[in-house]
Protein backbone atom coordinates (compact mmCIF):
# COMPACT_ATOMS: atom_id res chain seq x y z
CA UNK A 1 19.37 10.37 -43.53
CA UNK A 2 19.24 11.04 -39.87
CA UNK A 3 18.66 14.86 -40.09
CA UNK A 4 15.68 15.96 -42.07
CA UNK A 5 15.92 19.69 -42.93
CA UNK A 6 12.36 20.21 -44.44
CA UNK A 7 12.93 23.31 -46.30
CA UNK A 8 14.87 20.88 -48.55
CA UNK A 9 12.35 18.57 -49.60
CA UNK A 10 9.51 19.56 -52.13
CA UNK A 11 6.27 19.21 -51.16
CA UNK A 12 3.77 16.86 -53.32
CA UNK A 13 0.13 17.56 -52.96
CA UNK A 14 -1.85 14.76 -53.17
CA UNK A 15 -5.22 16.57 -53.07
CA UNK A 16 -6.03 20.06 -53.33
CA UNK A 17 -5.31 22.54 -50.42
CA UNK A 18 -2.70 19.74 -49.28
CA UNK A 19 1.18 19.73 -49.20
CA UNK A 20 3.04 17.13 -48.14
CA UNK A 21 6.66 16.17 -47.52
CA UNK A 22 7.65 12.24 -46.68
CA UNK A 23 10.69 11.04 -45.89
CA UNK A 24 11.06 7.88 -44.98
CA UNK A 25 13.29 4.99 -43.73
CA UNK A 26 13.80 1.07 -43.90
CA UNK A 27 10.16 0.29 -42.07
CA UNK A 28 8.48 3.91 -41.58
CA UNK A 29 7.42 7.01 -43.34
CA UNK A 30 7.25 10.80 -41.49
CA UNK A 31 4.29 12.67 -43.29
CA UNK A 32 4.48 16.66 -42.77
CA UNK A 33 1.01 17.56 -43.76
CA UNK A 34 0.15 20.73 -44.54
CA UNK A 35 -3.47 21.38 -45.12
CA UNK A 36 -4.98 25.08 -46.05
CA UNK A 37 -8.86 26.31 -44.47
CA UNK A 38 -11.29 23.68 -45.70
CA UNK A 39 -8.89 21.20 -47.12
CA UNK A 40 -9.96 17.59 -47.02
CA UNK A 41 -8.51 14.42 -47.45
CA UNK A 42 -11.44 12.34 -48.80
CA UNK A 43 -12.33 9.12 -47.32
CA UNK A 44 -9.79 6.22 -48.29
CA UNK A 45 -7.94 3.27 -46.60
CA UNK A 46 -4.82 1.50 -47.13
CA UNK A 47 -2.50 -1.37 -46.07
CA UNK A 48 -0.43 0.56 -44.13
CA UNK A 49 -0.51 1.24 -40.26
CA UNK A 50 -0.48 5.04 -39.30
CA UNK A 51 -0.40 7.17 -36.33
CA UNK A 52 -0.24 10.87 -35.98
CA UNK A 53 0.32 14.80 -34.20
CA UNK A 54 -1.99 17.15 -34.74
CA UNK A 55 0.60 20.02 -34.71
CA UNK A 56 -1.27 22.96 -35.24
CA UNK A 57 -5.01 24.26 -35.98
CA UNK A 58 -8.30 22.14 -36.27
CA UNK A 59 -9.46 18.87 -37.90
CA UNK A 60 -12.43 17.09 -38.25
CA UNK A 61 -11.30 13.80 -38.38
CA UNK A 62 -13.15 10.38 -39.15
CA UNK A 63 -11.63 7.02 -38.18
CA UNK A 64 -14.03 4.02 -39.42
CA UNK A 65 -17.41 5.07 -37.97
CA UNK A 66 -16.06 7.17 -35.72
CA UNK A 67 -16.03 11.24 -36.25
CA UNK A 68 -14.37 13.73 -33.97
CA UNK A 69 -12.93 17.44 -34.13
CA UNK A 70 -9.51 17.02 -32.68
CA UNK A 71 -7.12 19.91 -31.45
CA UNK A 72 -3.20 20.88 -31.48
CA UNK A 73 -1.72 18.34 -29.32
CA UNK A 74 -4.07 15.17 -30.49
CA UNK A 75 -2.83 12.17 -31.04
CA UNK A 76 -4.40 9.42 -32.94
CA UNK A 77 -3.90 5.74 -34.52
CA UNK A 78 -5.75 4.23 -37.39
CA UNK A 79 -5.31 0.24 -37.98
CA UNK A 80 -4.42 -1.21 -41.77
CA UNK A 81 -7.60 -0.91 -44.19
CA UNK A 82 -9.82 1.17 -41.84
CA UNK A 83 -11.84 4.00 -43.84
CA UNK A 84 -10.67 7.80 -42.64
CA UNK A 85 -10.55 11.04 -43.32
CA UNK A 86 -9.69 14.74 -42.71
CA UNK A 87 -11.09 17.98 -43.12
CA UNK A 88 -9.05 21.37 -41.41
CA UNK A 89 -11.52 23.45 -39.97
CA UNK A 90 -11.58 27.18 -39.12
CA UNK A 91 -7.59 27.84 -40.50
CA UNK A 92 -5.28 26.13 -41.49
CA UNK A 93 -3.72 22.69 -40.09
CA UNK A 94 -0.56 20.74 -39.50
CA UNK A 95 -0.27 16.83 -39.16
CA UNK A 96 2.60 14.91 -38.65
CA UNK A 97 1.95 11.40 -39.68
CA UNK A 98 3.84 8.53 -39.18
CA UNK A 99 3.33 4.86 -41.26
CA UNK A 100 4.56 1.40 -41.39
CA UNK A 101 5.78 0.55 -43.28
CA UNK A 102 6.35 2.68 -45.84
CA UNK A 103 3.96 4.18 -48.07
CA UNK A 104 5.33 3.09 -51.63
CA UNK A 105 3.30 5.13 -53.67
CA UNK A 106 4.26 8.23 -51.84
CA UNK A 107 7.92 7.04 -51.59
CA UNK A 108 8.25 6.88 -55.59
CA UNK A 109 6.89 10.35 -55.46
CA UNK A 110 9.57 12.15 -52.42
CA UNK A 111 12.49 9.83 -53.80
CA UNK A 112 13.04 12.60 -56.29
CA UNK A 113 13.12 15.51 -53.95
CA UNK A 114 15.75 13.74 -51.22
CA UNK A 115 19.13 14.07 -51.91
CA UNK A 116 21.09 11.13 -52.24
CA UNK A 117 24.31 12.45 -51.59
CA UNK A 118 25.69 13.02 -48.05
CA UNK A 119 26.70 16.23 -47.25
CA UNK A 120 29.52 16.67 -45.03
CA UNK A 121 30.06 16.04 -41.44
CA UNK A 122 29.50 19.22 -39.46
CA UNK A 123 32.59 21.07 -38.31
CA UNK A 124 33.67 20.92 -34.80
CA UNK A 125 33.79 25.11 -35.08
CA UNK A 126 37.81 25.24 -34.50
């Protein structure tokens, strides 16, 4: 799956206000976060490594005892089994996320909504 076309993929929302699609790889996982006004994604860590875009609107964001409000165009990294977590404020916000390796509990939840059949190679346009 080098082409991701994410109209195609259902979105899973892991906490309210929160939609997102993962597709994923051998050793990483692309997280397309959509998050509605207000929408928070409560304190937690986890094994994994992650990294991230903020793509569009506002997010107070925590990272261990750190606590910022971070704009489109943000970048960030948070280490394996450090506390974080999100809220969008004043609209609506989009995060790509990236993590290594792959999230397994969100994988068993997007491998139903990837197809696993190839479509065919794009025509040439003769």
């Amino acid at each position: 799956m080098s082409f991701i076309d994410l109209s195609q993929v259902a979105a899973i929302e892991p906490v309210p206000g929160c939609r997102m699609r993962t597709p994923f790889g051998q050793h990483l996982m692309l997280s397309y976060l959509e998050m509605d006004e207000g929408a928070e994604v409560p304190l937690h860590s986890h094994p994994h490594e992650q990294g991230g875009v903020l793509l569009k609107g506002r997010v107070l964001l925590r990272i261990g005892d750190e606590e910022r409000l971070v704009e489109a165009g943000s970048l960030f990294l948070i280490p394996p089994n450090v506390l974080h977590s999100a809220k969008a404020i004043g609209g609506p916000a989009v995060v790509l996320d990236v993590f290594s390796p792959v999230r397994e509990d969100y994988a068993e939840l997007a491998n139903r909504y990837i197809p696993t059949t190839p479509s065919p190679p794009a025509g040439d346009g003769a």
